[in-house]
PDB file of N, CA and C in Angstrom:
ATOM      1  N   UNK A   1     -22.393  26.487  23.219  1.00  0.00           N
ATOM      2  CA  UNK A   1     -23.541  27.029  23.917  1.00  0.00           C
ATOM      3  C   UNK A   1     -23.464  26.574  25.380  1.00  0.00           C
ATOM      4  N   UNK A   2     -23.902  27.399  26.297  1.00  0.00           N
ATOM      5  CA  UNK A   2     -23.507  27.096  27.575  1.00  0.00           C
ATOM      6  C   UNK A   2     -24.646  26.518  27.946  1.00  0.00           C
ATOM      7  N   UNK A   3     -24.790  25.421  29.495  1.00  0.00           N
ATOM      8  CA  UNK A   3     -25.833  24.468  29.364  1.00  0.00           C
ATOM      9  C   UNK A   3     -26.668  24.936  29.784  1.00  0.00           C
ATOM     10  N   UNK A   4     -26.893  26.469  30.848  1.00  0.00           N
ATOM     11  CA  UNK A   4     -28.295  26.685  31.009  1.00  0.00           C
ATOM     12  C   UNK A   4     -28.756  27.448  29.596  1.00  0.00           C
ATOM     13  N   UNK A   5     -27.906  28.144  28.602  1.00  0.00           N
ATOM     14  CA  UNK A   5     -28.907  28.481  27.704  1.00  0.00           C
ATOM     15  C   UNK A   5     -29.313  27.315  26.576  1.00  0.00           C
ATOM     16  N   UNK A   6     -28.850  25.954  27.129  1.00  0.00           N
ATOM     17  CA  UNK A   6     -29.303  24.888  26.252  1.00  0.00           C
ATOM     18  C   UNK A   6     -30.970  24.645  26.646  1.00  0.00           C
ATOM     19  N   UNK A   7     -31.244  24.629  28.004  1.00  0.00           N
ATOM     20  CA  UNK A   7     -32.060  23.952  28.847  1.00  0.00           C
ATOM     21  C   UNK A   7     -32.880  25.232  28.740  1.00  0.00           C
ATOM     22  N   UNK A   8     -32.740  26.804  28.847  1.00  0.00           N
ATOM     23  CA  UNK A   8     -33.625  27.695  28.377  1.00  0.00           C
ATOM     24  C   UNK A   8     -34.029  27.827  27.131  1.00  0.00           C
ATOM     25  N   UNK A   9     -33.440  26.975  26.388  1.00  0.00           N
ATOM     26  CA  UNK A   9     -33.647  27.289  24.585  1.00  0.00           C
ATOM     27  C   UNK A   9     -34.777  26.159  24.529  1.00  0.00           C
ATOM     28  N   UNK A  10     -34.741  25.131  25.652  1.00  0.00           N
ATOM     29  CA  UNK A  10     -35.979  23.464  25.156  1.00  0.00           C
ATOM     30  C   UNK A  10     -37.020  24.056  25.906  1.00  0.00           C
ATOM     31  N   UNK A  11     -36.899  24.940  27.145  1.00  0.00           N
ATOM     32  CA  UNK A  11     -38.249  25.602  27.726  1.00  0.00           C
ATOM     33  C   UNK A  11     -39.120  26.269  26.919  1.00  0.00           C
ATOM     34  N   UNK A  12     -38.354  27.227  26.320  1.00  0.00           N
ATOM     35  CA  UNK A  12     -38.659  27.834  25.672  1.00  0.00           C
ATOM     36  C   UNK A  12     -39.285  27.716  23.947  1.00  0.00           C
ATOM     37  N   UNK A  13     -38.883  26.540  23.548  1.00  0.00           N
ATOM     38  CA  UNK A  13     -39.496  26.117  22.526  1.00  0.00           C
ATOM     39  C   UNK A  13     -40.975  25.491  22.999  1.00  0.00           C
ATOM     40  N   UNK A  14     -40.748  25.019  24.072  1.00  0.00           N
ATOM     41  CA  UNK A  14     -41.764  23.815  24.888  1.00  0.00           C
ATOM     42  C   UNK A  14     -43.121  24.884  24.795  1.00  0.00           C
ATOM     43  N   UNK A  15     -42.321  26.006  25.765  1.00  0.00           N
ATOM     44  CA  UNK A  15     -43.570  27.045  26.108  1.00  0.00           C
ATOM     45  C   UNK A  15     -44.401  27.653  25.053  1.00  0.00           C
ATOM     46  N   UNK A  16     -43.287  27.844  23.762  1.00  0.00           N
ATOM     47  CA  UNK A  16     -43.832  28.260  22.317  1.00  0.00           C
ATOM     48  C   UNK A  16     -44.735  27.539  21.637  1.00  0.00           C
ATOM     49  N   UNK A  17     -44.310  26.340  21.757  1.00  0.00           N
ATOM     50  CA  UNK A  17     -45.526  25.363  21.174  1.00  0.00           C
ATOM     51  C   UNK A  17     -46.941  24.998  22.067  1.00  0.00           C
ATOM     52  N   UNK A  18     -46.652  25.362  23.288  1.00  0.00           N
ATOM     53  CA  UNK A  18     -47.924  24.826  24.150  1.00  0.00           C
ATOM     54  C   UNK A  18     -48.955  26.264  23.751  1.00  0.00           C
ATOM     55  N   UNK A  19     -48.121  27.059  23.975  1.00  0.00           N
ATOM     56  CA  UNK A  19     -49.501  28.414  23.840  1.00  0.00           C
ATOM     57  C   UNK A  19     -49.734  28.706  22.386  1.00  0.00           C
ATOM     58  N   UNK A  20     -48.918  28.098  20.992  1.00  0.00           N
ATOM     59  CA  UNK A  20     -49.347  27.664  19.629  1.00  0.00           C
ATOM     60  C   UNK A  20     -50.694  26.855  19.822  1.00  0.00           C
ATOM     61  N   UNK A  21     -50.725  26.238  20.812  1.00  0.00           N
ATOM     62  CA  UNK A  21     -51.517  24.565  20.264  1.00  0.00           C
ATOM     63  C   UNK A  21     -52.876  25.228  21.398  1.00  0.00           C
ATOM     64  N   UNK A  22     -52.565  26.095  22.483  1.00  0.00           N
ATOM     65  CA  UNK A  22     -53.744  26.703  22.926  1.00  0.00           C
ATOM     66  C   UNK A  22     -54.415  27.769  22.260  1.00  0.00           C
ATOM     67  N   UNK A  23     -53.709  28.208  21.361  1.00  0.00           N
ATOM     68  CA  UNK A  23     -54.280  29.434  20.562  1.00  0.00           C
ATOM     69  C   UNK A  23     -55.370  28.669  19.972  1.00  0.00           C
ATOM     70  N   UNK A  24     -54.888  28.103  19.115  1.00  0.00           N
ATOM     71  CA  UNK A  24     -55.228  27.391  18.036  1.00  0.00           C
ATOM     72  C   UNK A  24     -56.509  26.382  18.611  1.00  0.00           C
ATOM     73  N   UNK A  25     -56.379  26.340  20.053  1.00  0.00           N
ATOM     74  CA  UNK A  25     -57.678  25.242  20.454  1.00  0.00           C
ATOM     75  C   UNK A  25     -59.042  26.185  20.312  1.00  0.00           C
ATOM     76  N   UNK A  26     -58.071  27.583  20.995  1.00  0.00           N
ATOM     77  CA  UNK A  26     -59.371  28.647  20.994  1.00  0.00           C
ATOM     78  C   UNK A  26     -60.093  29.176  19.634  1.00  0.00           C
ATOM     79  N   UNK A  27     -59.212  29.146  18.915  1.00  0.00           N
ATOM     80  CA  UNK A  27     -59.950  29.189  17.464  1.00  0.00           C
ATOM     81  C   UNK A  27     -60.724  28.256  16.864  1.00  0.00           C
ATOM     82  N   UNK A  28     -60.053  27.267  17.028  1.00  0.00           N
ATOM     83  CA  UNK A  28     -61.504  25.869  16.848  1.00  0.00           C
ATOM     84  C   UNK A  28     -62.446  26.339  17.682  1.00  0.00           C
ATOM     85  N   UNK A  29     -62.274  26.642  18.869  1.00  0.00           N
ATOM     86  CA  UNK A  29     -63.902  26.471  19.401  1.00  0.00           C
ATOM     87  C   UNK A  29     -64.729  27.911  19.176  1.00  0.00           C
ATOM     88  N   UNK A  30     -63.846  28.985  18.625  1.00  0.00           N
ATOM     89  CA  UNK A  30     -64.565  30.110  18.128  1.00  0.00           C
ATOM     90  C   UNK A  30     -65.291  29.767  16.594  1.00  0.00           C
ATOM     91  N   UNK A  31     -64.678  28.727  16.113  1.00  0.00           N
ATOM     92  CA  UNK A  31     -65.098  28.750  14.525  1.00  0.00           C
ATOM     93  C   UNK A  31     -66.393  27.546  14.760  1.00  0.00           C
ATOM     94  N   UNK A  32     -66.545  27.149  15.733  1.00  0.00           N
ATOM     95  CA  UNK A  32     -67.627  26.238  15.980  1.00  0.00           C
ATOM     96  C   UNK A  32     -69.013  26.490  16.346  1.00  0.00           C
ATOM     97  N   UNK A  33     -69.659  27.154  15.827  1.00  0.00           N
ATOM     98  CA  UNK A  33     -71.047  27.701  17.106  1.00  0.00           C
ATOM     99  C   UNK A  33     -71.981  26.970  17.375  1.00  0.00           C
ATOM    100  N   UNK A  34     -72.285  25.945  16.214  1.00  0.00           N
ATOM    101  CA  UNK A  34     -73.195  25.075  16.562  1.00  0.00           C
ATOM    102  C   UNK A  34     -72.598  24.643  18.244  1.00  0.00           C
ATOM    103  N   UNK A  35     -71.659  23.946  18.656  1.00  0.00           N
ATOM    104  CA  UNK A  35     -70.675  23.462  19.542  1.00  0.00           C
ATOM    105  C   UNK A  35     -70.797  24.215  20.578  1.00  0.00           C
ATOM    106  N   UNK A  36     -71.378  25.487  20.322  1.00  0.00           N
ATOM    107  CA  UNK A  36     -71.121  26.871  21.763  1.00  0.00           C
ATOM    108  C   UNK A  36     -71.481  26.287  22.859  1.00  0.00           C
ATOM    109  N   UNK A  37     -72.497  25.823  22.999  1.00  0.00           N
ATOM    110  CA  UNK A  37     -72.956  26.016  24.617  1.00  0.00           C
ATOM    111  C   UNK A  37     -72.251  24.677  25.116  1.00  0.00           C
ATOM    112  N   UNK A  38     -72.081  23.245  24.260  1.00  0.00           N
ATOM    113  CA  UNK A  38     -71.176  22.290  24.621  1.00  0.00           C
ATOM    114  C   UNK A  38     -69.687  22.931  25.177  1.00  0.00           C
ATOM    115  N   UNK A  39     -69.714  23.700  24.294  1.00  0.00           N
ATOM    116  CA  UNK A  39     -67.597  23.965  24.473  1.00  0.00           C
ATOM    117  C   UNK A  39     -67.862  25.398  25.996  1.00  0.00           C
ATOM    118  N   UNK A  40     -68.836  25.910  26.114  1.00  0.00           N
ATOM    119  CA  UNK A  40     -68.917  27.187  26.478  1.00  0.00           C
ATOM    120  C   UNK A  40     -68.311  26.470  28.117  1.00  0.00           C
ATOM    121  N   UNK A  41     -68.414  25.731  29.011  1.00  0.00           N
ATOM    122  CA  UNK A  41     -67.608  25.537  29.961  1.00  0.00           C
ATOM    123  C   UNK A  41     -66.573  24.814  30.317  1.00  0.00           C
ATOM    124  N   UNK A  42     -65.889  25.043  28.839  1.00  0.00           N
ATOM    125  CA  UNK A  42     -64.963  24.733  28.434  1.00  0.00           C
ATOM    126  C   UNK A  42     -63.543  26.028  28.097  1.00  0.00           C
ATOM    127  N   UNK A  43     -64.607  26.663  27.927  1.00  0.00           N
ATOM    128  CA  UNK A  43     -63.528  27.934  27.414  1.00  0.00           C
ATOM    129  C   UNK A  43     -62.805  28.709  27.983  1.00  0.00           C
ATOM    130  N   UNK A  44     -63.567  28.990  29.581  1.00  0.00           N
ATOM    131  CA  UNK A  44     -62.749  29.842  30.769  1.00  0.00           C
ATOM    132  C   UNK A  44     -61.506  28.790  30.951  1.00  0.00           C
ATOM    133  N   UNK A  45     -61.139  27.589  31.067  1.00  0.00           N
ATOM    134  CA  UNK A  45     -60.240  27.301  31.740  1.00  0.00           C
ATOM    135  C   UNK A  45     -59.515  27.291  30.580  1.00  0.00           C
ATOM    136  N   UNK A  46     -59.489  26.812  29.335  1.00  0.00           N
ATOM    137  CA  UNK A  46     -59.170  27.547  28.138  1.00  0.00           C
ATOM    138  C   UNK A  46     -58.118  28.462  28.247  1.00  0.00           C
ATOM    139  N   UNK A  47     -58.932  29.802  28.326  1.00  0.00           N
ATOM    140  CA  UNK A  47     -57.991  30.676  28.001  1.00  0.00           C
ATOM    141  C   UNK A  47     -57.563  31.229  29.443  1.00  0.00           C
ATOM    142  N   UNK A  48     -57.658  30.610  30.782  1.00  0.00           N
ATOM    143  CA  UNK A  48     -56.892  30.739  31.987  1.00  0.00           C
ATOM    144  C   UNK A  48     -55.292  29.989  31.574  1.00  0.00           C
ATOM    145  N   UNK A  49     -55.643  28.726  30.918  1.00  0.00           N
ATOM    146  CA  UNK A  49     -54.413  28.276  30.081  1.00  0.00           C
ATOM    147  C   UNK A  49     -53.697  28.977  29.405  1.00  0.00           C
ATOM    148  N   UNK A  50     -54.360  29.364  28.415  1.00  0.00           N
ATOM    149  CA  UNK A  50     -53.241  30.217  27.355  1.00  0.00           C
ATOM    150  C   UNK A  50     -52.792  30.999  27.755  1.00  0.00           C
ATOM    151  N   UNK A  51     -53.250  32.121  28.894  1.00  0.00           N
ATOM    152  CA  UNK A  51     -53.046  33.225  29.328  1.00  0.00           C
ATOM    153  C   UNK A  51     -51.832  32.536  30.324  1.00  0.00           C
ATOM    154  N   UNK A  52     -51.536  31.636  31.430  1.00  0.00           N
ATOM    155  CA  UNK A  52     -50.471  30.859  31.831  1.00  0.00           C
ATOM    156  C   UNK A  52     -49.226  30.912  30.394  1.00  0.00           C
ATOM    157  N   UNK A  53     -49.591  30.143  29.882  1.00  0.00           N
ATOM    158  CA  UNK A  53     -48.947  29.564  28.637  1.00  0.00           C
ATOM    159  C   UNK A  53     -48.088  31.156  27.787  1.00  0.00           C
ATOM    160  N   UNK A  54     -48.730  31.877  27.627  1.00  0.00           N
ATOM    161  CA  UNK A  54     -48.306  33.328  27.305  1.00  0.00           C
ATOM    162  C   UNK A  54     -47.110  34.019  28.308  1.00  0.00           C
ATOM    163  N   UNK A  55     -47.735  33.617  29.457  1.00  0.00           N
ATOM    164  CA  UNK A  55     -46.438  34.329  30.456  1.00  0.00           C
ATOM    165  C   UNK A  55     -45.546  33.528  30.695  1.00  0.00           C
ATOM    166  N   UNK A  56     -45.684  32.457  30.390  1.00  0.00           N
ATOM    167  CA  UNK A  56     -44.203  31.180  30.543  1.00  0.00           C
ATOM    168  C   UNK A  56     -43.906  31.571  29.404  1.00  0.00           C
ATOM    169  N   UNK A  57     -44.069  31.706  28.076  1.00  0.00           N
ATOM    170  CA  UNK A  57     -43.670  32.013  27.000  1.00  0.00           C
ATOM    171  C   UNK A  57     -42.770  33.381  26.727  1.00  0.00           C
ATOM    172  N   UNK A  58     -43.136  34.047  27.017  1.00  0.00           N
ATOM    173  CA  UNK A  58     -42.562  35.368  26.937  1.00  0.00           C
ATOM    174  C   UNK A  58     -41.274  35.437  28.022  1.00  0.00           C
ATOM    175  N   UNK A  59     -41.578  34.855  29.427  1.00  0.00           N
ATOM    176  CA  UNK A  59     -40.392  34.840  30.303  1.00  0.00           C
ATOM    177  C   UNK A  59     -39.483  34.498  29.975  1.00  0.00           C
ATOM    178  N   UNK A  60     -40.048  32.873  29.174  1.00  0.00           N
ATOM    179  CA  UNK A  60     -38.660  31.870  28.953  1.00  0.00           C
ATOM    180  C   UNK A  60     -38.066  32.460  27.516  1.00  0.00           C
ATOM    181  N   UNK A  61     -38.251  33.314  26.549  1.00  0.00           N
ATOM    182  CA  UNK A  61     -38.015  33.783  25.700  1.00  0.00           C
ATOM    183  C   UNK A  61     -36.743  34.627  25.766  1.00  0.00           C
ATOM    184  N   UNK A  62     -37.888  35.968  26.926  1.00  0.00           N
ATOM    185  CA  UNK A  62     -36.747  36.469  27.745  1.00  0.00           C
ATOM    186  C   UNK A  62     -35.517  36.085  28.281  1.00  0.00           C
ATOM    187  N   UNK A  63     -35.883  35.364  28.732  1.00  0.00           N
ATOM    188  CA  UNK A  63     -34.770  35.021  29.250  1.00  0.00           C
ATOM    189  C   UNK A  63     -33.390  34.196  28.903  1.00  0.00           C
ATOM    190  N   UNK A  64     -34.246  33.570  27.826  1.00  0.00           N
ATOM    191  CA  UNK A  64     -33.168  32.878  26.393  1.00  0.00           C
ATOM    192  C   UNK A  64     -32.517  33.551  25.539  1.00  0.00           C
ATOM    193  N   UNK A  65     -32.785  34.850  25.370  1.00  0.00           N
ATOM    194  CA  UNK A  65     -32.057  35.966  24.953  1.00  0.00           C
ATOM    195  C   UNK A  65     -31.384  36.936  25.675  1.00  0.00           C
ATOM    196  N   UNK A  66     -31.602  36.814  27.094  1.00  0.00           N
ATOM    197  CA  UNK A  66     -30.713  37.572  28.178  1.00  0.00           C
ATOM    198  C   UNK A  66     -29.371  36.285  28.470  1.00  0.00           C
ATOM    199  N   UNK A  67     -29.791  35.540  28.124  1.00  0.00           N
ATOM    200  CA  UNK A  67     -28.530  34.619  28.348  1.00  0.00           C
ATOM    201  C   UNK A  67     -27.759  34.435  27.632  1.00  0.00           C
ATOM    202  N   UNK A  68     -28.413  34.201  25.973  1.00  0.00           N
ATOM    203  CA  UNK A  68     -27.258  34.031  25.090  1.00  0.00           C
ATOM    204  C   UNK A  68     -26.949  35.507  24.403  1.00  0.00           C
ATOM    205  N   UNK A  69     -26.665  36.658  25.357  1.00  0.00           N
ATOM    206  CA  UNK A  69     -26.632  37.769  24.705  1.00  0.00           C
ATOM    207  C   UNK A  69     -25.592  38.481  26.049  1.00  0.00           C
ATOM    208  N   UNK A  70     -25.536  37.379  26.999  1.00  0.00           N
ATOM    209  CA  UNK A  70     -24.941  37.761  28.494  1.00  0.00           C
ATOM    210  C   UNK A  70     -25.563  39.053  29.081  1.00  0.00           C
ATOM    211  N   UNK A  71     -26.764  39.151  29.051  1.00  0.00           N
ATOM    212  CA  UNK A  71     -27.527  40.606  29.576  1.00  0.00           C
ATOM    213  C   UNK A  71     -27.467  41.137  30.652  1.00  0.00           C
ATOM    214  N   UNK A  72     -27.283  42.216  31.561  1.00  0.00           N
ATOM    215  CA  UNK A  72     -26.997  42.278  32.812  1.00  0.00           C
ATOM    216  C   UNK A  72     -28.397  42.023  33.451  1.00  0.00           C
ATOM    217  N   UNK A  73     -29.619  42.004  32.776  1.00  0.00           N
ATOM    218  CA  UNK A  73     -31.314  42.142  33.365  1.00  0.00           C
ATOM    219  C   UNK A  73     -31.316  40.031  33.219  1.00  0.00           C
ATOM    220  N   UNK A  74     -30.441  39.759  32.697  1.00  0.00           N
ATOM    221  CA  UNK A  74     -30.685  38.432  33.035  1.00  0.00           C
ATOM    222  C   UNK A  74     -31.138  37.047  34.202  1.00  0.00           C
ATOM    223  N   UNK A  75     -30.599  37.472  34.965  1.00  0.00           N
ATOM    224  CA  UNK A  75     -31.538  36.691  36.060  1.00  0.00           C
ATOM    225  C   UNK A  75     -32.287  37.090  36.423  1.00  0.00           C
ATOM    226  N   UNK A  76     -32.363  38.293  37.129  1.00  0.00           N
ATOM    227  CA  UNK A  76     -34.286  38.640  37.445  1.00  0.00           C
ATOM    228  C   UNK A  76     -35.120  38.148  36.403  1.00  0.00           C
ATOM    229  N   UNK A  77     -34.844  37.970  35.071  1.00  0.00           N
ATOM    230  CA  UNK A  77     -35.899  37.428  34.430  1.00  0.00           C
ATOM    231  C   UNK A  77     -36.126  36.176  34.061  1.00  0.00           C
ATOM    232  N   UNK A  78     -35.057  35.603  35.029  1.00  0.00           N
ATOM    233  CA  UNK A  78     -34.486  34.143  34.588  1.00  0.00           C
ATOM    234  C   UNK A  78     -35.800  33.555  35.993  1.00  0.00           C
ATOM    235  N   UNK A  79     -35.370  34.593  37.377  1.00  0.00           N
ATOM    236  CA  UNK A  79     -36.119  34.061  38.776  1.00  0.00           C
ATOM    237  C   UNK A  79     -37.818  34.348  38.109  1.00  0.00           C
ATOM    238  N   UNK A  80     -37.912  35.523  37.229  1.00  0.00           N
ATOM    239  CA  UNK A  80     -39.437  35.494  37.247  1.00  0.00           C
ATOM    240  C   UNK A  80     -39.642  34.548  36.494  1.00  0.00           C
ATOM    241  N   UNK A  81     -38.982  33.318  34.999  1.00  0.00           N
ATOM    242  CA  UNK A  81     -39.130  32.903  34.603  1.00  0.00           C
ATOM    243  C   UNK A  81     -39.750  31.336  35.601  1.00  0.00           C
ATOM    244  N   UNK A  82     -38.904  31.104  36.814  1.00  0.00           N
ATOM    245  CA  UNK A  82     -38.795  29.906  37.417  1.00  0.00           C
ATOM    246  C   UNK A  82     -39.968  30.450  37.827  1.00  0.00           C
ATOM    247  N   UNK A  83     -40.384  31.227  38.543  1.00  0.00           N
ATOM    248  CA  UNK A  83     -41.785  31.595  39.641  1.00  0.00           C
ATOM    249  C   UNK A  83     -42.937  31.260  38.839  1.00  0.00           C
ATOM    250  N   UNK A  84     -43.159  31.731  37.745  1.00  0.00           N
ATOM    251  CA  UNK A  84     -44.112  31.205  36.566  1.00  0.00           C
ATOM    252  C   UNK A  84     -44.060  29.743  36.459  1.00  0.00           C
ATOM    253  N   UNK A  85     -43.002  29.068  36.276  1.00  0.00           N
ATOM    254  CA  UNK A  85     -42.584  27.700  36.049  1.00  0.00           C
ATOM    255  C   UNK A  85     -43.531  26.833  36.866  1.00  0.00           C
ATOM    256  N   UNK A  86     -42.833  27.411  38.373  1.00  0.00           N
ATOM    257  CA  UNK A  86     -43.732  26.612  39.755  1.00  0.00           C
ATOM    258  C   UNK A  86     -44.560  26.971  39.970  1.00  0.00           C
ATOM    259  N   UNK A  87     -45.176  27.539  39.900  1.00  0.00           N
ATOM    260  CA  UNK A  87     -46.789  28.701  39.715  1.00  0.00           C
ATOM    261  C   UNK A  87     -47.353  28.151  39.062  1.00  0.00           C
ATOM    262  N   UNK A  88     -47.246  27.826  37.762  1.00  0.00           N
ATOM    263  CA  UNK A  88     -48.515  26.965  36.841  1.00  0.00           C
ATOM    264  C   UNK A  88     -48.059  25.543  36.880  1.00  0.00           C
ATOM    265  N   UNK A  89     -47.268  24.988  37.744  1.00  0.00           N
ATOM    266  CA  UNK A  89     -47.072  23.214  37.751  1.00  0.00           C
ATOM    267  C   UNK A  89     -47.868  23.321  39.100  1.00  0.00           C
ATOM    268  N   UNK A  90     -47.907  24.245  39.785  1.00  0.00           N
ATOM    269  CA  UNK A  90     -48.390  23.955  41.125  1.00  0.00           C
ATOM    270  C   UNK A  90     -50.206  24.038  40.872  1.00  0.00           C
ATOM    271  N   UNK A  91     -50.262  24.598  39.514  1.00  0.00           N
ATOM    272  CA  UNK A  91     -51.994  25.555  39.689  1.00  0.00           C
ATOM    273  C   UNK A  91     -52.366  24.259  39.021  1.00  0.00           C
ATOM    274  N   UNK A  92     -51.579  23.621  38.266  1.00  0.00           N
ATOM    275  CA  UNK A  92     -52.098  22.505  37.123  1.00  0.00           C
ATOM    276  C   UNK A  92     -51.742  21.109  37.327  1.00  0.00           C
ATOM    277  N   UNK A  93     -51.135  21.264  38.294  1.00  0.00           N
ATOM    278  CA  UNK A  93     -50.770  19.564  39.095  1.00  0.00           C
ATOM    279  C   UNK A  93     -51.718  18.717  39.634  1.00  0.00           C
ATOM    280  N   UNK A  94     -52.116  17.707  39.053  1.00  0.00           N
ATOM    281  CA  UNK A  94     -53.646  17.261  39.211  1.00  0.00           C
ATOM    282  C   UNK A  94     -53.371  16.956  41.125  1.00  0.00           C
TER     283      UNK A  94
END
């Protein structure tokens, strides 16, 4: 396996599990109502997350299969993958 599709295959698991574990936050706080108005300004940044988390996901996916498949659409989706990358480290960098 060649080493950037090593290093796109750990993004890409990374990204899979983060927007798993945001789904899944949003469903706890949907199955909660007593909790609503506690969790309720809680939830926009929520799913501003997941919705991040979704497009790193899908890029780095993309792009883990344009690589180990040698795709010719492979880097453009590799650069939109990085722009997402620095885009939500930059939006979420305390």
């Amino acid at each position: 396996m060649r080493p950037l599709a090593l290093l796109l295959g750990i993004a890409m698991g990374s990204a899979i599990s983060l927007t798993a574990g945001l789904a899944l936050t949003v469903v706890v706080f949907l199955a909660l109502p007593e909790y609503r108005e506690r969790l309720h300004g809680e939830l926009s940044p929520l799913l501003e997350g997941l919705l991040w988390a979704v497009a790193l996901a899908s890029t780095a996916s993309a792009s883990f299969v344009g690589e180990i498949r040698a795709k010719s659409w492979r880097r453009p989706v590799q650069l939109v993958f990085l722009i997402i990358l620095m885009s939500m480290s930059w939006h979420f960098w305390p």
